[in-house]
C-alpha atoms as a PDB file:
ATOM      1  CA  UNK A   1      -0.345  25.690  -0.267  1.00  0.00           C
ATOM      2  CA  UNK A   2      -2.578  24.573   2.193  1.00  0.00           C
ATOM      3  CA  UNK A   3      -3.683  20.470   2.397  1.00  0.00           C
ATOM      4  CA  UNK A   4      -5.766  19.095  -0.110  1.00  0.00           C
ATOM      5  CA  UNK A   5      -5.783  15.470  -0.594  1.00  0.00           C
ATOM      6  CA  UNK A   6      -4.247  12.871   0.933  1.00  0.00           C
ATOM      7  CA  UNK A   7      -3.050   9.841  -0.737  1.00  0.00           C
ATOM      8  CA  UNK A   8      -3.228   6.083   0.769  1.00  0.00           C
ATOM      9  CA  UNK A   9      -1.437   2.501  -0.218  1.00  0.00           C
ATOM     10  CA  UNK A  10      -3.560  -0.084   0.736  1.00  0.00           C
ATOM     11  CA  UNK A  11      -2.091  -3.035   1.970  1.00  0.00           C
ATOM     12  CA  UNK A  12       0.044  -3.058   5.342  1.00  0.00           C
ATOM     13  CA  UNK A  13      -1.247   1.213   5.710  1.00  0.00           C
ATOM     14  CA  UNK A  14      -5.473   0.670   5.316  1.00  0.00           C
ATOM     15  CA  UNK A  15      -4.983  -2.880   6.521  1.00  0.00           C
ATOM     16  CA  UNK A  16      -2.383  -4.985   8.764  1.00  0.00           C
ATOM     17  CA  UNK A  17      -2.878  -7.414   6.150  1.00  0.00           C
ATOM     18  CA  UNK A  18       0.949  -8.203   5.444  1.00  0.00           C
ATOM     19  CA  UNK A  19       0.789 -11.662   7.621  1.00  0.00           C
ATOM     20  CA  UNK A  20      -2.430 -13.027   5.310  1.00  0.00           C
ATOM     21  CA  UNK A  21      -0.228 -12.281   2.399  1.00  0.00           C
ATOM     22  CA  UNK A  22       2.807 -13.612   3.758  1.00  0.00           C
ATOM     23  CA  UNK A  23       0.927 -17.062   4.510  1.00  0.00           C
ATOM     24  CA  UNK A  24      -0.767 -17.650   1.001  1.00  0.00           C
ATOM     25  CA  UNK A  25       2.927 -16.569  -0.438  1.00  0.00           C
ATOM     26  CA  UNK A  26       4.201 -19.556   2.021  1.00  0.00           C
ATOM     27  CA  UNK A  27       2.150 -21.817   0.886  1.00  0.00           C
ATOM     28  CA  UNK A  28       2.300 -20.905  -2.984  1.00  0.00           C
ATOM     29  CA  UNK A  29       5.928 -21.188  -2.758  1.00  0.00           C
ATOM     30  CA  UNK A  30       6.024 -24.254  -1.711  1.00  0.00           C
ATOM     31  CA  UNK A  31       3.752 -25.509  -4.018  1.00  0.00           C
ATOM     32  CA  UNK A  32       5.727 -24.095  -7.293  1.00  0.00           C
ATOM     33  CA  UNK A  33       8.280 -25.735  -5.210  1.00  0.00           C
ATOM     34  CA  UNK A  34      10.694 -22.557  -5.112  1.00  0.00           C
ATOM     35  CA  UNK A  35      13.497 -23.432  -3.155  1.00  0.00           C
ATOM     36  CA  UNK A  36      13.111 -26.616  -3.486  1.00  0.00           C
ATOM     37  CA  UNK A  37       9.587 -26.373  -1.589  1.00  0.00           C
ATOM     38  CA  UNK A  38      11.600 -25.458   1.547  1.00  0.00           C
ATOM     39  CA  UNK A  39       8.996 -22.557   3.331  1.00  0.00           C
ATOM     40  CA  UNK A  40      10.472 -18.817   3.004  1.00  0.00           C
ATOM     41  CA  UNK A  41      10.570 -17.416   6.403  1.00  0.00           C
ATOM     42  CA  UNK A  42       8.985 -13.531   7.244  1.00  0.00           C
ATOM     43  CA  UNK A  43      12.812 -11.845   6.686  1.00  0.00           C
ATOM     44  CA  UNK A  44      12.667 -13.071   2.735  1.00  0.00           C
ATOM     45  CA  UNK A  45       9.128 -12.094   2.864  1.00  0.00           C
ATOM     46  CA  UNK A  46       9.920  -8.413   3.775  1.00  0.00           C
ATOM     47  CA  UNK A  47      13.295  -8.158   1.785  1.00  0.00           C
ATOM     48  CA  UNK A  48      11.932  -9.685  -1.176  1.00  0.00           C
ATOM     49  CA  UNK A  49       7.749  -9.360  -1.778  1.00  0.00           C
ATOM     50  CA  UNK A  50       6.651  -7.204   0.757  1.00  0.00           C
ATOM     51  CA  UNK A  51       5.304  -3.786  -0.993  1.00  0.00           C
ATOM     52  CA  UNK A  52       6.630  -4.822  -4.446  1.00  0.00           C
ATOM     53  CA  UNK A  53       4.646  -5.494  -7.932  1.00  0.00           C
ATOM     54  CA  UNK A  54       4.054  -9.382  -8.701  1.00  0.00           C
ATOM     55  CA  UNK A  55       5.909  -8.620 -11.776  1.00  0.00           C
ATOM     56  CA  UNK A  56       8.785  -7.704 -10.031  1.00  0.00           C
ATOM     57  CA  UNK A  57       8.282 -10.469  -7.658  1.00  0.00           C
ATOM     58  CA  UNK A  58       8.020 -13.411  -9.952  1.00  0.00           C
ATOM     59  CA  UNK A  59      11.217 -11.883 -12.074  1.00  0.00           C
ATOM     60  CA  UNK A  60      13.312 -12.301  -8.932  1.00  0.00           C
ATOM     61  CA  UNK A  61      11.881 -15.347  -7.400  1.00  0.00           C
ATOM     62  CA  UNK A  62      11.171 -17.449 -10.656  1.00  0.00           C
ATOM     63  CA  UNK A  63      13.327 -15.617 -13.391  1.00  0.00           C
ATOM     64  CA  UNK A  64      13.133 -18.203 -16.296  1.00  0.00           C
ATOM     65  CA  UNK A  65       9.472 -18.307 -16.165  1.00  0.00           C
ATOM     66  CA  UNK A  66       7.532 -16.804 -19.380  1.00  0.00           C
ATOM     67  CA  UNK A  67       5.717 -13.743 -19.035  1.00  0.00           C
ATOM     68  CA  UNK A  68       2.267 -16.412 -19.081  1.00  0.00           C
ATOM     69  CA  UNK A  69       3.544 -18.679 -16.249  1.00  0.00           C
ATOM     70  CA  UNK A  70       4.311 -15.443 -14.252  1.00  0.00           C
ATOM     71  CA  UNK A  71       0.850 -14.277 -15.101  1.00  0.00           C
ATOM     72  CA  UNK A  72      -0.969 -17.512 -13.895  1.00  0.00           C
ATOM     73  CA  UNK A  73       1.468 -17.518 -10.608  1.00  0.00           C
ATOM     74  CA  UNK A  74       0.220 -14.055  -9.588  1.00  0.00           C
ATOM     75  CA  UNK A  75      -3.395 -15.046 -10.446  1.00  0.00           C
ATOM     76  CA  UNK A  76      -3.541 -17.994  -8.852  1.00  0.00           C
ATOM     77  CA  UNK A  77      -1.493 -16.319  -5.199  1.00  0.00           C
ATOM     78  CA  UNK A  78      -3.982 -13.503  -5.776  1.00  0.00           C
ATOM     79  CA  UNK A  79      -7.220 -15.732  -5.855  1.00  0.00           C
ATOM     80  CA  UNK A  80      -6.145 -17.727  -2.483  1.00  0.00           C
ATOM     81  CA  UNK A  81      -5.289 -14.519  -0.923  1.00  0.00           C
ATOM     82  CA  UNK A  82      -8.726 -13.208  -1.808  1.00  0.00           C
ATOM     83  CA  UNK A  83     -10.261 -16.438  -0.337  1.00  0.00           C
ATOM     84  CA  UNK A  84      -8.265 -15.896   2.955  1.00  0.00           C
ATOM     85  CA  UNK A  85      -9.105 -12.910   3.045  1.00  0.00           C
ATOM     86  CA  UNK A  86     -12.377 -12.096   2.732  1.00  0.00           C
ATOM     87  CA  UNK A  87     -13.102 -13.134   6.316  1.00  0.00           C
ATOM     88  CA  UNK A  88     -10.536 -11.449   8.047  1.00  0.00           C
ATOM     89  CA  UNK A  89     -10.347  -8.148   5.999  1.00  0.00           C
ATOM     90  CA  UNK A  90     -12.559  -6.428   8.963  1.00  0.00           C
ATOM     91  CA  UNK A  91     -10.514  -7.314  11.602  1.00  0.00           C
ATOM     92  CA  UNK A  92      -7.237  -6.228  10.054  1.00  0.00           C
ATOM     93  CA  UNK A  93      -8.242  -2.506   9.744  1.00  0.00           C
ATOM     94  CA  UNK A  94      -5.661  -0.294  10.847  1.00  0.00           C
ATOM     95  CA  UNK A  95      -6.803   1.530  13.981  1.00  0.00           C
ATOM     96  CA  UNK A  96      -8.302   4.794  13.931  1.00  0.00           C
ATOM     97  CA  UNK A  97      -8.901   4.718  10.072  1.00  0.00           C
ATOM     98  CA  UNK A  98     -12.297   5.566  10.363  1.00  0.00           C
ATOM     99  CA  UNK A  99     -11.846   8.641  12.649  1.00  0.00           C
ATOM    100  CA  UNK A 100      -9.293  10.073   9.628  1.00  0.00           C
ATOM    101  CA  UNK A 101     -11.850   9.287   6.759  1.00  0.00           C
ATOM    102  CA  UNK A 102     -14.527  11.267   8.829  1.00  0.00           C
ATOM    103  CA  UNK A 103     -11.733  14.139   9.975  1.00  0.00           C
ATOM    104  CA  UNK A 104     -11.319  14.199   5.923  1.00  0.00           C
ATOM    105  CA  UNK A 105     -14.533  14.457   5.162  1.00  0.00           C
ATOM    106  CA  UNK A 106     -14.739  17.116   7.546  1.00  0.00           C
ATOM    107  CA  UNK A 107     -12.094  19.338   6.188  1.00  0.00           C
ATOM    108  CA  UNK A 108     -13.338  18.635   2.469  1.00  0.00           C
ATOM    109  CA  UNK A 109     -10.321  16.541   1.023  1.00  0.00           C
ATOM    110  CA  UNK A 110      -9.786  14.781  -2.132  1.00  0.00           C
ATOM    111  CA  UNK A 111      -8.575  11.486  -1.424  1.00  0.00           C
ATOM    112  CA  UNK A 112      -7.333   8.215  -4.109  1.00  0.00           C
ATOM    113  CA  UNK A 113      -5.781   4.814  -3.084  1.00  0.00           C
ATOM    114  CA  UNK A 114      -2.669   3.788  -4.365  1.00  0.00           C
ATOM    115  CA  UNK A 115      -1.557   0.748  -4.962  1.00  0.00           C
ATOM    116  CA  UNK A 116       0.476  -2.334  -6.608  1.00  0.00           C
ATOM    117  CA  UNK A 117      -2.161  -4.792  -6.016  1.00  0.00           C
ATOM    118  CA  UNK A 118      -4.280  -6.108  -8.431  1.00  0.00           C
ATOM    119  CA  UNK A 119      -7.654  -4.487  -9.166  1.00  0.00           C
ATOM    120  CA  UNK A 120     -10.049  -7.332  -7.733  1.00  0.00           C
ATOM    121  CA  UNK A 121      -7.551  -7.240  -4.780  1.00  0.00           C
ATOM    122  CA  UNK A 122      -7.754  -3.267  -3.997  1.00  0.00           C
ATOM    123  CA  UNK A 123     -11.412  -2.852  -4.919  1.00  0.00           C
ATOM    124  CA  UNK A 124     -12.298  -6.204  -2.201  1.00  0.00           C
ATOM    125  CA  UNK A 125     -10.531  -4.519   0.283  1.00  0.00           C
ATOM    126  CA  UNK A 126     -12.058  -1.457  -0.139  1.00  0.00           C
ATOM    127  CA  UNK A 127     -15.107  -2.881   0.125  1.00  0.00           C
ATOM    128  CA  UNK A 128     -15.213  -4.373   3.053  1.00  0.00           C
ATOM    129  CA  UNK A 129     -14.810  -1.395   4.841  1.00  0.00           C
ATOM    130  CA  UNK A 130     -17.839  -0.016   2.753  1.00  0.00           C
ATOM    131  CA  UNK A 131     -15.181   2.582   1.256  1.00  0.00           C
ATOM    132  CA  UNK A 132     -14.753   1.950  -2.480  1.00  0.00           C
ATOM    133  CA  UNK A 133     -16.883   4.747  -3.877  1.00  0.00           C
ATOM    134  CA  UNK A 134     -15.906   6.989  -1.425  1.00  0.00           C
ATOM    135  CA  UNK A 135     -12.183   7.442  -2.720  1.00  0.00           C
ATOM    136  CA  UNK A 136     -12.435   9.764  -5.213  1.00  0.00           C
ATOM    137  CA  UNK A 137     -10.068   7.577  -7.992  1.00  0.00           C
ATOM    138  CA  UNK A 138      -8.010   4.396  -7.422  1.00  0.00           C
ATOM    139  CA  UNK A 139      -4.910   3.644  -8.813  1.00  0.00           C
ATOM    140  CA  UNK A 140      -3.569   0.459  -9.477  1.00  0.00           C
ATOM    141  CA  UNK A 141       0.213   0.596 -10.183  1.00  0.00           C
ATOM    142  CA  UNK A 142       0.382  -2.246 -12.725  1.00  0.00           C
ATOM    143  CA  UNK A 143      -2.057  -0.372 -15.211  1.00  0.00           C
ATOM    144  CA  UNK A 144      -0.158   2.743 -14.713  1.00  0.00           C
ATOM    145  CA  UNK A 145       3.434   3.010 -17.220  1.00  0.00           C
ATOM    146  CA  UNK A 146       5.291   2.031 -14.226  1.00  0.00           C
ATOM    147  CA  UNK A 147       4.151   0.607 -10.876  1.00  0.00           C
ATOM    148  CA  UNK A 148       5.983   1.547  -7.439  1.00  0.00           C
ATOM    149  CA  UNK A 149       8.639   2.254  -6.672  1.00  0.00           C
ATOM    150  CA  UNK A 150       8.278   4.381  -9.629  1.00  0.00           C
ATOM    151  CA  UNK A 151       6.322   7.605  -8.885  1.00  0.00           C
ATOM    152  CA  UNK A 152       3.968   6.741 -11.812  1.00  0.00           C
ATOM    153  CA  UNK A 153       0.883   5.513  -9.348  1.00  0.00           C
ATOM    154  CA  UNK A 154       1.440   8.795  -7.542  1.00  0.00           C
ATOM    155  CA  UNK A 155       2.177  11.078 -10.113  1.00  0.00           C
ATOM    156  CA  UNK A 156      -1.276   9.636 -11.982  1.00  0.00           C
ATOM    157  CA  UNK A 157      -3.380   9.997  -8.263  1.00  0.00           C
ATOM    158  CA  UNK A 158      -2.326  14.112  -8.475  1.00  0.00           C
ATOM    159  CA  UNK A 159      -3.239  14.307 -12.370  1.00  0.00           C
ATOM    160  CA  UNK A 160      -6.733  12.559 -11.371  1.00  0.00           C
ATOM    161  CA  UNK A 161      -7.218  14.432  -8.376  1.00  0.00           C
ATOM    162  CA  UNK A 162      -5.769  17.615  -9.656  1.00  0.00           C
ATOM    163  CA  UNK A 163      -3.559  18.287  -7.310  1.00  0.00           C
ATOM    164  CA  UNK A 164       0.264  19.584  -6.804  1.00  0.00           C
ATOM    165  CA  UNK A 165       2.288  17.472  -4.597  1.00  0.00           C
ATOM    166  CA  UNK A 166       2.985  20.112  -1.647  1.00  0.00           C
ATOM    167  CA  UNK A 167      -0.771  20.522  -1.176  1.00  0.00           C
ATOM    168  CA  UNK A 168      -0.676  16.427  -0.615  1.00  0.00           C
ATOM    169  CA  UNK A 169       0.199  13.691   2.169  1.00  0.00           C
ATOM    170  CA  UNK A 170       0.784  10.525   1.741  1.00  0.00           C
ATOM    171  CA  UNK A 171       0.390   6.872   3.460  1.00  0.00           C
ATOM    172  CA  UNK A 172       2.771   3.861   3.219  1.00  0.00           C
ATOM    173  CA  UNK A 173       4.148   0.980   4.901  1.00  0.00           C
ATOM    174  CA  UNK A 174       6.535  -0.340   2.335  1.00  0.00           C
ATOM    175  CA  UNK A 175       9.727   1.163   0.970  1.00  0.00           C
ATOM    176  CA  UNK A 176       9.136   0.383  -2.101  1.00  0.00           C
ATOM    177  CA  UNK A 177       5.362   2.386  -1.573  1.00  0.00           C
ATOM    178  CA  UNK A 178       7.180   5.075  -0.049  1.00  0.00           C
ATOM    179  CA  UNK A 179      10.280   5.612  -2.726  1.00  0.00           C
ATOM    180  CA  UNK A 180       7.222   5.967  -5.010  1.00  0.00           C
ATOM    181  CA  UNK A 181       5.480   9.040  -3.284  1.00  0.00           C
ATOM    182  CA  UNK A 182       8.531  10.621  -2.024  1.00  0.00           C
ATOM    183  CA  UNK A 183       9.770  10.501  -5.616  1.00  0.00           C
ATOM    184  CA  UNK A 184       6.677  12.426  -6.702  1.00  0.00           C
ATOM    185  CA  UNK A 185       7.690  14.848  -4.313  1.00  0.00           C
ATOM    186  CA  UNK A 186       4.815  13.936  -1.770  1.00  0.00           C
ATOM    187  CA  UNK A 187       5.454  14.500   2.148  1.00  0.00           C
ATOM    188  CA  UNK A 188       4.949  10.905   3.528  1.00  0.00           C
ATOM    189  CA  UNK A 189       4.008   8.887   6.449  1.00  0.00           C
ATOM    190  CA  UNK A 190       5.222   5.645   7.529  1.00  0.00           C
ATOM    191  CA  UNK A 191       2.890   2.930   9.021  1.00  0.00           C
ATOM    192  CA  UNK A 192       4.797   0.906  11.048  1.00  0.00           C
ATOM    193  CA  UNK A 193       2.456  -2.048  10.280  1.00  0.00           C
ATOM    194  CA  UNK A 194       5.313  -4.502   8.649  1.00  0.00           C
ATOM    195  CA  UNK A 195       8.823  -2.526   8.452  1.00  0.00           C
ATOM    196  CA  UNK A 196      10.537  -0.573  11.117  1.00  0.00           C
ATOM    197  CA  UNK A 197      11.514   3.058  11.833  1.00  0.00           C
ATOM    198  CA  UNK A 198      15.015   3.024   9.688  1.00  0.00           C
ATOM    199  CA  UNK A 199      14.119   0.946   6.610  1.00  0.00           C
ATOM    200  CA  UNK A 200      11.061   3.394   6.021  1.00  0.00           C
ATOM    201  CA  UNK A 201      12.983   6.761   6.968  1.00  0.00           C
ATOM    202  CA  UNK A 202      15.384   5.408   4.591  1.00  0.00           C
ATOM    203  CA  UNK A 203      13.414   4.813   2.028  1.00  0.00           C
ATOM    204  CA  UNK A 204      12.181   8.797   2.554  1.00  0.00           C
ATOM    205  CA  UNK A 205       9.209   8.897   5.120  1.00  0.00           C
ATOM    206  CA  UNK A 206       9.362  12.199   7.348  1.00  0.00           C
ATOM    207  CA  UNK A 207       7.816  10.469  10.198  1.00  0.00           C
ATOM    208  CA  UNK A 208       7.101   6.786  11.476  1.00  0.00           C
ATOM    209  CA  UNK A 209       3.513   6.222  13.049  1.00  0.00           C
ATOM    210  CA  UNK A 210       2.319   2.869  14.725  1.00  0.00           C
ATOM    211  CA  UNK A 211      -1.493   3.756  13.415  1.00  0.00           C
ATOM    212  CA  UNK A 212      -3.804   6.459  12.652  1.00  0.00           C
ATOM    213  CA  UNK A 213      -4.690   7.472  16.176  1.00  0.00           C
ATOM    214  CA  UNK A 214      -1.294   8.287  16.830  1.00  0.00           C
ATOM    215  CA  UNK A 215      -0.475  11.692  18.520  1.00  0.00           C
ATOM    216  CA  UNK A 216       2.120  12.783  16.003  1.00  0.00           C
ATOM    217  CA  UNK A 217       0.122  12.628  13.302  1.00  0.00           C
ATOM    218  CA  UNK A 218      -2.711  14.678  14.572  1.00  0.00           C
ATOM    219  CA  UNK A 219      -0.364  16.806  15.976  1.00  0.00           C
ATOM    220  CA  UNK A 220       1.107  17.723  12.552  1.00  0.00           C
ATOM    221  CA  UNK A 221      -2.446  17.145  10.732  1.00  0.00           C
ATOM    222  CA  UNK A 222      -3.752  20.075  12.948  1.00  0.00           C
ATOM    223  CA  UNK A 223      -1.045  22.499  12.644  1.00  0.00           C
ATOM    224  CA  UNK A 224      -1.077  21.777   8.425  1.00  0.00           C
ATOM    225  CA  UNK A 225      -5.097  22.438   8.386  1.00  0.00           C
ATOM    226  CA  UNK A 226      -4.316  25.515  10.937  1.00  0.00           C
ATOM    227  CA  UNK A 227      -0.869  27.229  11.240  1.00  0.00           C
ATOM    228  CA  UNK A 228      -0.254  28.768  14.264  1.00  0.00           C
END
């Protein structure tokens, strides 16, 4: 079947936006003085929040809190990322994004966002590139049965979209984004924004890219749109 949608994460594959997150989880920390208020450095940051749901997050990090407190953690670390990042969101655009929305639009694909971020997090960052309505559905994992690395999120973009998985690519930068969409059977690609080459082939990406303007990727985006 020939390409018909593609399928994007947000944070760390729209957006190098890993190192705001990693700060306002920094300082957060320290003030629910985890670890006895000691900073985490950016290794725990990738091995243990990096890509993942805040539910999953708090459970690991704070696992006697009640479901409440874990609500009002992730709240209140969403709402201080959203404040840091409302200025910077613009600058933190993965290059050549633009060029694939407009080769996209070109070719007449569906396209949905997919992610474990809350809703006012996904739809501000959408917005300021001027892109919300444009996606044609957005998925947030937490309303979804399951969030990633369940296929869930994925499994509900194709439903929306209506779309089979081999007629779809996908975009990640996490391995828990990427377990997700490989597990929904959905050929993926692996922004090398936050994680290197091995811990996203690993996790099931068929090839690495640095960014969107990357020669691989247009190389195999041309030759899926046009078979020799």
């Amino acid at each position: 079947p020939h390409l018909k949608a593609i399928l994007f994460d947000i944070d760390g594959t729209l957006f190098n936006s890993d190192g705001c997150h990693f700060e306002v989880f920094k300082r957060v920390l320290s003030e629910y003085n985890f670890d006895g208020g000691r900073a985490i450095d950016e290794a725990f940051f990738m091995e243990h929040i990096s890509g993942r749901s805040n539910a999953a997050i708090v459970g690991d990090l704070f696992p006697n809190m009640s479901q409440e407190q874990g609500n009002a953690f992730a709240e209140y670390k969403e709402a201080c990322f959203r404040e840091r990042a409302a200025d910077l969101l613009p600058s933190l655009v993965t290059p050549g994004l633009q060029g694939l929305f407009s080769w996209m639009d070109e070719q007449g694909l569906a396209k949905a966002a997919v992610t474990n971020a809350p809703r006012k997090n996904a739809e501000q960052m959408l917005n300021a590139i001027e892109r919300l309505d444009w996606f044609d559905t957005l998925v947030i994992g937490d309303e979804c049965r399951a969030a990633k690395p369940d296929p869930e999120p994925y499994l509900e973009a194709m439903r929306r979209l209506g779309v089979t998985a081999d007629s779809c690519l996908a975009f990640e930068d996490s391995p828990s984004g990427t377990t997700a969409a490989t597990a929904a059977g959905v050929r993926t690609y692996g922004l090398l924004t936050t994680q290197n080459t091995d811990v996203l082939a690993t996790a099931g990406c068929c090839t690495c890219i640095h960014n969107f303007e990357d020669a691989l990727l247009w190389q195999d985006l041309r030759e899926i749109v046009a078979p020799r």
